[in-house]
N, C-alpha and C. Protein backbone atom coordinates (compact mmCIF):
# COMPACT_ATOMS: atom_id res chain seq x y z
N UNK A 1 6.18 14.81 18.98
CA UNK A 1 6.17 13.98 20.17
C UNK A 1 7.38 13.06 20.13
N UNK A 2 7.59 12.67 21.06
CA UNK A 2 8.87 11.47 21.11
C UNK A 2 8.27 10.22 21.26
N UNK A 3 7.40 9.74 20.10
CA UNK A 3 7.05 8.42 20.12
C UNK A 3 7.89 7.49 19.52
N UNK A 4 8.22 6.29 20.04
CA UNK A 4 9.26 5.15 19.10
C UNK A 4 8.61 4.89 18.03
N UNK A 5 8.37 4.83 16.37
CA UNK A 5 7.86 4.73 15.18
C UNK A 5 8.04 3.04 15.49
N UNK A 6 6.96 2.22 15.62
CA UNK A 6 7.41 0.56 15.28
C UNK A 6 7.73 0.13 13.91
N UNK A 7 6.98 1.09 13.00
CA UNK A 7 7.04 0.92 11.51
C UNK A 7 8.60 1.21 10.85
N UNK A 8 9.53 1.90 11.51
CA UNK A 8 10.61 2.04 10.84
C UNK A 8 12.01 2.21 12.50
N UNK A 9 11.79 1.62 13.68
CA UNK A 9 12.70 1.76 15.05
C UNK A 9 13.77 0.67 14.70
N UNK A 10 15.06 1.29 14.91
CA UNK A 10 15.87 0.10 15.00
C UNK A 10 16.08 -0.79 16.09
N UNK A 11 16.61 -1.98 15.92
CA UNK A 11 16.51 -3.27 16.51
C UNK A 11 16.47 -2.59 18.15
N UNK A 12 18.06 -2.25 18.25
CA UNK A 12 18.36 -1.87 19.80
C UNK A 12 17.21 -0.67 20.15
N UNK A 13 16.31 0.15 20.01
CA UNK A 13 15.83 0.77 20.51
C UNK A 13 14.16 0.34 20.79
N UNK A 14 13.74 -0.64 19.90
CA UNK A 14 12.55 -1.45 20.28
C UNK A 14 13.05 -2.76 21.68
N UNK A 15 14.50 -3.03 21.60
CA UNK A 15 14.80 -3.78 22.66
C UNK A 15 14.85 -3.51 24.27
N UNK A 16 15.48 -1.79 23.89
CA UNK A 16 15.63 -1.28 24.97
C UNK A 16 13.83 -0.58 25.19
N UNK A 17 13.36 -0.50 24.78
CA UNK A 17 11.63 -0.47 24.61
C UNK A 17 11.39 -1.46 25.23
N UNK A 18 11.09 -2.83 24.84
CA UNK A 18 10.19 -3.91 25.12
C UNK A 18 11.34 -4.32 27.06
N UNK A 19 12.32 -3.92 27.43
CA UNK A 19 13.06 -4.12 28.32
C UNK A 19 12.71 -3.61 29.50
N UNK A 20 12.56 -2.44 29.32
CA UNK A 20 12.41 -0.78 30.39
C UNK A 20 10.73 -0.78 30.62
N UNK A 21 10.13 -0.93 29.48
CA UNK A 21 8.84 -0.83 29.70
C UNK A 21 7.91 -1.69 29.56
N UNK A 22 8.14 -3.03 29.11
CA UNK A 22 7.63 -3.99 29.17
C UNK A 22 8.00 -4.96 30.36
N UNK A 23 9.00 -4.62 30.92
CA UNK A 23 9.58 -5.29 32.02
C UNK A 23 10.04 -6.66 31.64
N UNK A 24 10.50 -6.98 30.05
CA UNK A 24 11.26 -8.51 29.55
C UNK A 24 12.50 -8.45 30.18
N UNK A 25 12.90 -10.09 30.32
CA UNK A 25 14.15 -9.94 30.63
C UNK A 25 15.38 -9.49 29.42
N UNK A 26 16.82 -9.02 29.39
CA UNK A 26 17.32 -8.42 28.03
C UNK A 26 17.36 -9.64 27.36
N UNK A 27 17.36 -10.48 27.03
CA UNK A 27 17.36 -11.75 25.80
C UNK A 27 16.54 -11.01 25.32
N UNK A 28 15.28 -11.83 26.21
CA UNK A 28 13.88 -12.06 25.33
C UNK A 28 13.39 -10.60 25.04
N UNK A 29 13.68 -9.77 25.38
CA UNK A 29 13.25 -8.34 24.32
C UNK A 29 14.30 -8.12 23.08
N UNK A 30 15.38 -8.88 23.18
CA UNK A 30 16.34 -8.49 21.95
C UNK A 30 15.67 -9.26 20.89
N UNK A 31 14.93 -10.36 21.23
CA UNK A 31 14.64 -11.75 20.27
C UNK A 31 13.16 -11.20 19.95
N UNK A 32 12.38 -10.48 20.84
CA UNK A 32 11.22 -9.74 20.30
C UNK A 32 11.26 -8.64 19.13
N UNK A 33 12.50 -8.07 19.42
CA UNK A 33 12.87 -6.52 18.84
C UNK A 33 13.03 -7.24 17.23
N UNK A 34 14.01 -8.56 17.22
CA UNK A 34 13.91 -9.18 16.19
C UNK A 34 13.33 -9.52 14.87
N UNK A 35 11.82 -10.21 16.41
CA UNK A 35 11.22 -10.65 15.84
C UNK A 35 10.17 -9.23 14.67
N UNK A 36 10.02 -8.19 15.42
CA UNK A 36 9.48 -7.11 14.23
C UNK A 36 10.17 -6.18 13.32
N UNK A 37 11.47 -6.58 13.95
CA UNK A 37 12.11 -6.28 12.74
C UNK A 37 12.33 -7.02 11.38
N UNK A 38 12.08 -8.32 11.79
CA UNK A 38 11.81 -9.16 10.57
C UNK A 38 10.50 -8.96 10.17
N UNK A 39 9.98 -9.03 10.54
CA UNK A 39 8.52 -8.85 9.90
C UNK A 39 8.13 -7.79 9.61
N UNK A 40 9.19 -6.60 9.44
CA UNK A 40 8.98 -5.53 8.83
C UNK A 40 9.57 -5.98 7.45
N UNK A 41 10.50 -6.85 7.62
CA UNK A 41 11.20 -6.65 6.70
C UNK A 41 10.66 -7.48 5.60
N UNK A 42 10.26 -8.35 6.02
CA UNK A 42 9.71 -9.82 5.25
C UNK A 42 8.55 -8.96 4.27
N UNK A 43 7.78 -8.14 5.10
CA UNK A 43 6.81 -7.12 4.32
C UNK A 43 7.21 -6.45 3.30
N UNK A 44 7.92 -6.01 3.01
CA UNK A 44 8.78 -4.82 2.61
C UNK A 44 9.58 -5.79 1.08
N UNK A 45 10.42 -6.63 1.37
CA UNK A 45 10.69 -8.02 1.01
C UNK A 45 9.49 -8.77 -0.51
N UNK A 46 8.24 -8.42 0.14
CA UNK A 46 7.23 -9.00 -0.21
C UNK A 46 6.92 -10.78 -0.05
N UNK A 47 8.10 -10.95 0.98
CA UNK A 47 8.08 -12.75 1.46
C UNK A 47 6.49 -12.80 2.30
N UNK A 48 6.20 -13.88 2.49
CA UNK A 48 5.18 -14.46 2.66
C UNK A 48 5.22 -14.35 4.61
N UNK A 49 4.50 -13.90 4.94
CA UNK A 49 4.16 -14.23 6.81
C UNK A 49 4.22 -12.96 7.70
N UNK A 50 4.90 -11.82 6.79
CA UNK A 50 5.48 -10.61 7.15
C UNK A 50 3.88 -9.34 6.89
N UNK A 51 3.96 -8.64 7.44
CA UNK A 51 3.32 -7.70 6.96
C UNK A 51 3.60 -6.13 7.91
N UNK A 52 3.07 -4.94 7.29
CA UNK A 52 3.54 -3.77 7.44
C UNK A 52 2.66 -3.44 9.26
N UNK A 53 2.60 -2.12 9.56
CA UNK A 53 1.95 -1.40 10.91
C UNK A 53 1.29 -0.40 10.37
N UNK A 54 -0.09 -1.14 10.32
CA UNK A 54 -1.03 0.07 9.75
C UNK A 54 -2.09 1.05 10.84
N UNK A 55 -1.84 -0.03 12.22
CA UNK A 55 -1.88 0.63 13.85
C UNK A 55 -1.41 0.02 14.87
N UNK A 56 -0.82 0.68 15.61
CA UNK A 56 -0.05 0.42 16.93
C UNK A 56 -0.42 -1.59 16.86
N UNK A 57 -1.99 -2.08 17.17
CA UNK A 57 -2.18 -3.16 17.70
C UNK A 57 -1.85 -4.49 16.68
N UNK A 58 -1.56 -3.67 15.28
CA UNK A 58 -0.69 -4.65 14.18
C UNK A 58 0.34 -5.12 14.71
N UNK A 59 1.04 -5.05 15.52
CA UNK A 59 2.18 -5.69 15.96
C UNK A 59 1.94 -7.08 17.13
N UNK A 60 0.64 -6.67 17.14
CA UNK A 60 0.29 -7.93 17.92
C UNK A 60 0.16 -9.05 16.68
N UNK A 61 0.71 -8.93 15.61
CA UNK A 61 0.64 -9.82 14.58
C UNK A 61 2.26 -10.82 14.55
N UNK A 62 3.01 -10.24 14.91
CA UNK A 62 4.42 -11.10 15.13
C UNK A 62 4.33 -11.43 16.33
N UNK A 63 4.99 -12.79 15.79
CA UNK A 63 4.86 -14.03 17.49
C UNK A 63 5.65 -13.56 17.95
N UNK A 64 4.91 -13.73 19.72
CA UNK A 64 5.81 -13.41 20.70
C UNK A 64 5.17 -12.07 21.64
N UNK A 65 4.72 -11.74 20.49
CA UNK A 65 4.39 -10.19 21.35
C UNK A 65 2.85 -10.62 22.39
N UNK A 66 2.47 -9.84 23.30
CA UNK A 66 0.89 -10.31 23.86
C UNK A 66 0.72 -9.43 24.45
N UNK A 67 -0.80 -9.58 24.67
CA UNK A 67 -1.69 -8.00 24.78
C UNK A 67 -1.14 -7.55 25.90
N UNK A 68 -0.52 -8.02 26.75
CA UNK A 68 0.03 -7.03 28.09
C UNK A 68 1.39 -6.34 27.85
N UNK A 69 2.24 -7.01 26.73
CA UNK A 69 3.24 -6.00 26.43
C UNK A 69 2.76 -5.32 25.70
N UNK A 70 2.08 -5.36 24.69
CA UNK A 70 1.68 -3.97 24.11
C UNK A 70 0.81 -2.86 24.87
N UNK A 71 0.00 -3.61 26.32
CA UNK A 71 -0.63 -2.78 26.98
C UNK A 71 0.21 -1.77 27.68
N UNK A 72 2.05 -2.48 28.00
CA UNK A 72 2.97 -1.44 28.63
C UNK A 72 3.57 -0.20 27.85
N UNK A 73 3.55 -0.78 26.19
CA UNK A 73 4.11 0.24 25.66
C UNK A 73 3.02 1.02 24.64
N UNK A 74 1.87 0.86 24.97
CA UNK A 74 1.20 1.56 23.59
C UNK A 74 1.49 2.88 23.79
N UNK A 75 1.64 3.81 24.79
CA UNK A 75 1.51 5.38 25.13
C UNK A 75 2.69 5.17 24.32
N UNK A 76 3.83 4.64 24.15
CA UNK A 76 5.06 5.41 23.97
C UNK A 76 5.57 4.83 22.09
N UNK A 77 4.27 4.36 21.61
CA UNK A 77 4.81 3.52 20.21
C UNK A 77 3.95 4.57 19.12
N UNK A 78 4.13 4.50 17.88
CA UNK A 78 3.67 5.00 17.09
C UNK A 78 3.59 4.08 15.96
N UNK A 79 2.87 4.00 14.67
CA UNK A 79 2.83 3.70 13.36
C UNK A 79 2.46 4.60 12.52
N UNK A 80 2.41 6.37 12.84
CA UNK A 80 2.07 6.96 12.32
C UNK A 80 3.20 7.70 11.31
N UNK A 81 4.14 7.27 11.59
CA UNK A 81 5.88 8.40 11.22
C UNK A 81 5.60 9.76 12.16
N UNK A 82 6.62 10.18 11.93
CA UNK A 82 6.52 11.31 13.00
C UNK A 82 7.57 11.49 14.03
N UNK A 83 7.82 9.94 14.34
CA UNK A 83 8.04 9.72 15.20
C UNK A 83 9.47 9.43 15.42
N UNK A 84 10.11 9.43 16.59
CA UNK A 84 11.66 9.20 16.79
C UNK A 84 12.33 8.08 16.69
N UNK A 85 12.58 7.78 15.54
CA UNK A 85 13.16 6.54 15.33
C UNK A 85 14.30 5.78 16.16
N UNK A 86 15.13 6.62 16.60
CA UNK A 86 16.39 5.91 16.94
C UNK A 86 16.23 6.73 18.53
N UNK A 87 15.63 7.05 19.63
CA UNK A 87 15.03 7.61 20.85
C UNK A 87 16.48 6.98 21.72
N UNK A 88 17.64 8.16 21.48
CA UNK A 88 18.74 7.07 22.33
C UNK A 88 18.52 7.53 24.10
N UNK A 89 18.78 6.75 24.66
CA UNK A 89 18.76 7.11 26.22
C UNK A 89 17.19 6.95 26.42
N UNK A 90 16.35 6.58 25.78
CA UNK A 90 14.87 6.65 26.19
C UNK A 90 13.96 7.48 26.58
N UNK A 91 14.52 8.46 25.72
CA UNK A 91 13.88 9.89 26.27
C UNK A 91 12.74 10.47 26.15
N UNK A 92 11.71 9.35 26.37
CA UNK A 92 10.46 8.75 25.86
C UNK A 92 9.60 10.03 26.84
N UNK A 93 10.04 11.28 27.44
CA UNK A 93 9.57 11.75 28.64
C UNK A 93 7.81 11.91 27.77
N UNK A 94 7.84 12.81 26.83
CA UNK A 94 6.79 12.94 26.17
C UNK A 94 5.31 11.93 26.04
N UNK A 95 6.01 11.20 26.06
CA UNK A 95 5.14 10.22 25.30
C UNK A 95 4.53 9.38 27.22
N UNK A 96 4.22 9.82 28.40
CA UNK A 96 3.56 9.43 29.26
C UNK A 96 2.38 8.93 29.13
N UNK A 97 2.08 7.83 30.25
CA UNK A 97 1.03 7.24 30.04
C UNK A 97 -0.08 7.97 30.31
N UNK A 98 -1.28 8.21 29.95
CA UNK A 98 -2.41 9.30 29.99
C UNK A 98 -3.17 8.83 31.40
N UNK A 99 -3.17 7.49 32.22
CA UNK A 99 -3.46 7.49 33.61
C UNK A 99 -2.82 8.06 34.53
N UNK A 100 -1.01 8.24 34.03
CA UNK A 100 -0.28 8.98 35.23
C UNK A 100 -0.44 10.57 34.97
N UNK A 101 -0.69 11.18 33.41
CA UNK A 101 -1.19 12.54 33.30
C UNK A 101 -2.52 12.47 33.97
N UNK A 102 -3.31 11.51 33.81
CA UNK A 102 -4.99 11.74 34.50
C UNK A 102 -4.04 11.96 36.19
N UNK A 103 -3.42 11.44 36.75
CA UNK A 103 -3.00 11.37 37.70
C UNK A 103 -2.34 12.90 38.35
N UNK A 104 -2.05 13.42 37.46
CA UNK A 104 -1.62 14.80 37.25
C UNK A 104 -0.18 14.72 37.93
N UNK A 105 1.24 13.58 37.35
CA UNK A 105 2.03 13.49 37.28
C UNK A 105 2.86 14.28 36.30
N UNK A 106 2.21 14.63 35.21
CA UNK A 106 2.94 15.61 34.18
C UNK A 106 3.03 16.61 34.24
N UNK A 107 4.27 17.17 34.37
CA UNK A 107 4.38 19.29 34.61
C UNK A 107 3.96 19.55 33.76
N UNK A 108 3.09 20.73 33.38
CA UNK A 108 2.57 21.33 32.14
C UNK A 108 3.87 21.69 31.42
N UNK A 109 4.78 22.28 32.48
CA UNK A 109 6.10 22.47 31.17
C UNK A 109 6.55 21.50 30.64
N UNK A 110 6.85 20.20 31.21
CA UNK A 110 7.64 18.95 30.47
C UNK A 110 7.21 18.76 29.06
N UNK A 111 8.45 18.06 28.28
CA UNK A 111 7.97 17.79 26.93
C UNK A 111 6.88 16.78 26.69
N UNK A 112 6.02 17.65 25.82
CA UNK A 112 5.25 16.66 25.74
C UNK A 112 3.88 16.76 27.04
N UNK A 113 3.95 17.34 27.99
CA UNK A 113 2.97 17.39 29.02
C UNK A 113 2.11 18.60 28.11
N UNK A 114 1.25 19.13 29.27
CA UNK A 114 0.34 20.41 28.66
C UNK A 114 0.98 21.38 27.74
N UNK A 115 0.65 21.40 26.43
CA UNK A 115 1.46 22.80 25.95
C UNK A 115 2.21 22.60 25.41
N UNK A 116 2.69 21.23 24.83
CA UNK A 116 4.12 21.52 24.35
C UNK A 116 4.07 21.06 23.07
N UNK A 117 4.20 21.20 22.16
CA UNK A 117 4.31 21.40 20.46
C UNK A 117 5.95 21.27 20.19
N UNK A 118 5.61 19.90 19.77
CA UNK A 118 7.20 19.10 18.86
C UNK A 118 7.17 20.37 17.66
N UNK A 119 8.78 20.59 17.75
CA UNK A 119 8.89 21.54 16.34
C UNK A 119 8.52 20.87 14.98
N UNK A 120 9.09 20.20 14.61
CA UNK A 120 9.90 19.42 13.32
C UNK A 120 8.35 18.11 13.11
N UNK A 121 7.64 17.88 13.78
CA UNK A 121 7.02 16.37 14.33
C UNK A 121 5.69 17.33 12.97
N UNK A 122 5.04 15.83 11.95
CA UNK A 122 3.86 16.27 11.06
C UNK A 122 2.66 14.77 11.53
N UNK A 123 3.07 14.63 12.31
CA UNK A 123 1.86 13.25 12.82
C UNK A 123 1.84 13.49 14.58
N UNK A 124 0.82 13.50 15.03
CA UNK A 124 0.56 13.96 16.36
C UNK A 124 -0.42 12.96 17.06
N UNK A 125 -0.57 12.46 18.32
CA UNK A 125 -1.46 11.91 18.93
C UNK A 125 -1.53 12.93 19.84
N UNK A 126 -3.27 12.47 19.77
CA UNK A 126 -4.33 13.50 20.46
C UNK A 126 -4.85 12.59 21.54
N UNK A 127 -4.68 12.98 22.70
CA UNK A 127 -5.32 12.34 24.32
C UNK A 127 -6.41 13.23 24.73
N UNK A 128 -7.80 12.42 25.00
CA UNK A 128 -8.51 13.35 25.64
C UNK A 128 -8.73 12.55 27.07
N UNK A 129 -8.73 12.97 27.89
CA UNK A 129 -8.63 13.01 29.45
C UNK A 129 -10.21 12.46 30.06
N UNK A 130 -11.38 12.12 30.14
CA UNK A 130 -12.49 12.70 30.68
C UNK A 130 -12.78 11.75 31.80
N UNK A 131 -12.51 12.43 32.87
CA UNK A 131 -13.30 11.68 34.04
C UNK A 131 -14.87 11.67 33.65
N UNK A 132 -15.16 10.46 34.52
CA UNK A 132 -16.60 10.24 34.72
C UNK A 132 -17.06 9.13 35.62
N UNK A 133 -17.90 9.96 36.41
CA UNK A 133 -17.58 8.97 37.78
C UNK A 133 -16.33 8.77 38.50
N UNK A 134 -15.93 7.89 39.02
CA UNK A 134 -14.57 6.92 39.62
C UNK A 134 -13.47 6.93 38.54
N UNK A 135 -13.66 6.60 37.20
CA UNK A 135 -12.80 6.48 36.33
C UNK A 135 -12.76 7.43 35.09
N UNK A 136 -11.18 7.26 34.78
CA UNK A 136 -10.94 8.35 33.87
C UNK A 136 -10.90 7.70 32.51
N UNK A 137 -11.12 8.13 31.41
CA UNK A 137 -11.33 7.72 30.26
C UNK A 137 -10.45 8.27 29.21
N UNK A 138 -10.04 7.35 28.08
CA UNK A 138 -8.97 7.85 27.20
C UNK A 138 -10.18 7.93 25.76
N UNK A 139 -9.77 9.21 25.04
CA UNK A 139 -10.30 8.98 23.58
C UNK A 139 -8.93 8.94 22.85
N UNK A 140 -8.51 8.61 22.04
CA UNK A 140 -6.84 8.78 21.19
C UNK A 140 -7.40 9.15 19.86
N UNK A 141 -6.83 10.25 19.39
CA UNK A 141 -6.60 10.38 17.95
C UNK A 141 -5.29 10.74 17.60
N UNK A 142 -5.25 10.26 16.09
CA UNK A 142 -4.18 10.20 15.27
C UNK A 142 -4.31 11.64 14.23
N UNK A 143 -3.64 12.58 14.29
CA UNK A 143 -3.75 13.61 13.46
C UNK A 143 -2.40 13.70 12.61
N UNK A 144 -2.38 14.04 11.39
CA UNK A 144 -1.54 14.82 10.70
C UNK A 144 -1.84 16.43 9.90
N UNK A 145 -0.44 16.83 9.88
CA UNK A 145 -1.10 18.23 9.36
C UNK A 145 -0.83 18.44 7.98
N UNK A 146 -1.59 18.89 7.24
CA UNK A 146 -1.49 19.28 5.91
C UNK A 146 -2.98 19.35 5.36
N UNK A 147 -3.83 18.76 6.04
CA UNK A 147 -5.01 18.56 5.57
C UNK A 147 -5.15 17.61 3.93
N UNK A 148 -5.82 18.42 3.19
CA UNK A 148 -5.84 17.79 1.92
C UNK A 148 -7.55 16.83 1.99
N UNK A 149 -7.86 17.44 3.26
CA UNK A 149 -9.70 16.93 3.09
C UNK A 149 -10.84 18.16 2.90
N UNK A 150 -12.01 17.93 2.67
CA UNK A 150 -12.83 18.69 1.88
C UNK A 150 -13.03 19.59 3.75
N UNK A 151 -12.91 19.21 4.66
CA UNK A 151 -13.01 19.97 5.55
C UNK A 151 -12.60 21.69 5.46
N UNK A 152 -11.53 22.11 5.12
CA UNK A 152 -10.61 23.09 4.75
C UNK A 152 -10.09 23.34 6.04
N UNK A 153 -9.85 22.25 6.58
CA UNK A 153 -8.61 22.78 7.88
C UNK A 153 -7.21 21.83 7.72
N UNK A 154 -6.25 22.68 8.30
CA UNK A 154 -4.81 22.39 8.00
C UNK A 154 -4.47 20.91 8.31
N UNK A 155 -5.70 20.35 8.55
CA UNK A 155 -5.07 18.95 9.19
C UNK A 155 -6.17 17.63 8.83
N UNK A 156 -5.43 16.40 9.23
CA UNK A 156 -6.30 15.46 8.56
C UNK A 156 -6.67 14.56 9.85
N UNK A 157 -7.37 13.77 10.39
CA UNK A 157 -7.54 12.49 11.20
C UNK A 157 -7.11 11.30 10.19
N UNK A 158 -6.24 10.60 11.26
CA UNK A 158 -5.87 9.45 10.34
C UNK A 158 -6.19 8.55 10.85
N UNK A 159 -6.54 8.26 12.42
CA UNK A 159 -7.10 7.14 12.91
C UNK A 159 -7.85 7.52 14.22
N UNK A 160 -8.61 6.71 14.98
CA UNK A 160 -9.45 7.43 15.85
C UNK A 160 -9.95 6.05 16.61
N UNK A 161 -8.96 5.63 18.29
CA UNK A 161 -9.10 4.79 18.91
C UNK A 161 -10.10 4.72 19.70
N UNK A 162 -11.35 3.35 19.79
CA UNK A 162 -11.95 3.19 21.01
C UNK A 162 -11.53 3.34 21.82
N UNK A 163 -12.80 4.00 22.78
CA UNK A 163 -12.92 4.84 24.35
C UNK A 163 -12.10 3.55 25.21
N UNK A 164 -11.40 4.07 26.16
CA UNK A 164 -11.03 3.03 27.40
C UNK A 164 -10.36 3.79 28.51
N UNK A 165 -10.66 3.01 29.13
CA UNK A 165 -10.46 3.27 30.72
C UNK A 165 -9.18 3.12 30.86
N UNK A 166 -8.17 4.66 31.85
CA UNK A 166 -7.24 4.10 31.76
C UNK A 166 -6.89 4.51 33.61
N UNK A 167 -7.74 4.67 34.25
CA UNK A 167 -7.23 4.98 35.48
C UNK A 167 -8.82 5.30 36.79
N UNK A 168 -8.68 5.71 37.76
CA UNK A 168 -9.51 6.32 38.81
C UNK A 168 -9.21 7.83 38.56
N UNK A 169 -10.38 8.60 38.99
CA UNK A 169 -10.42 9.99 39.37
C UNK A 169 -9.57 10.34 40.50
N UNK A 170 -8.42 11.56 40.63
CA UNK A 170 -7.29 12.02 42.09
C UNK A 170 -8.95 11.89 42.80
């Protein structure tokens, strides 16, 4: 998938992230982009205030950030690796929000829409779609492949997000 990795994105491409899709003005997303890049680093560092992205909503842990910018970019962020670190031009096409796919905005051919399998990519998010009633509903999982669980299938769950609403039924 073409998700931005928050756990390892450089400065300018979480800026041009928090800019385009968070709708900041360019300062204050450069001074955001900053701000987790220090606090990756401070982690890493082992300094005191810093800590790592063990899921997407860990980043609501460095000041500055708030639940409505992370509500603009969660479709397109990752903490899983996998993911496209340096995404130049924003070619984030993949990584759509699952109300505008509920919306049935995504060509099944586009990357990343129905069908399409990243070559090279070993961490995957899983969208399940389910209308019910008026509104459409998101389940998210986090998969990698290799397995290595008593299951005996090629792959593992690594995280597995509460249900939420992310749109109306067409």
């Amino acid at each position: 998938s073409a998700l931005l990795d928050l756990a390892s994105a450089p400065r300018g491409s979480l800026a041009a992230l928090f800019q385009r899709y968070g709708e900041l003005p360019r300062s204050e997303a450069e001074d955001l982009a900053g701000a987790v890049v220090e606090w990756r680093q401070r982690d890493r560092r082992g300094a005191g205030g810093g800590a790592g992205f063990n899921a997407v909503e860990d980043v609501l842990r460095v000041p500055g950030v708030t639940r409505s910018l992370l509500d603009s970019v969660r479709d397109l962020v990752t903490v899983a690796g996998g993911g496209v670190p340096n995404a130049a031009g924003l070619a984030w096409v993949a990584a759509q929000a699952p109300g505008r796919i509920a919306a049935g905005d995504a060509p099944p051919d586009a990357p990343g829409g129905r069908g399409a399998l990243p070559a090279l990519a070993n961490s995957y998010r899983i969208d399940a779609l389910v209308p019910v009633g008026e509104r459409v509903w998101l389940r998210r999982r986090w998969m990698s492949l290799g397995g290595g669980s008593s299951s005996g299938f090629p792959w593992a769950t690594q995280r597995v997000e509460a249900v939420r609403a992310v749109g109306v039924t067409p």
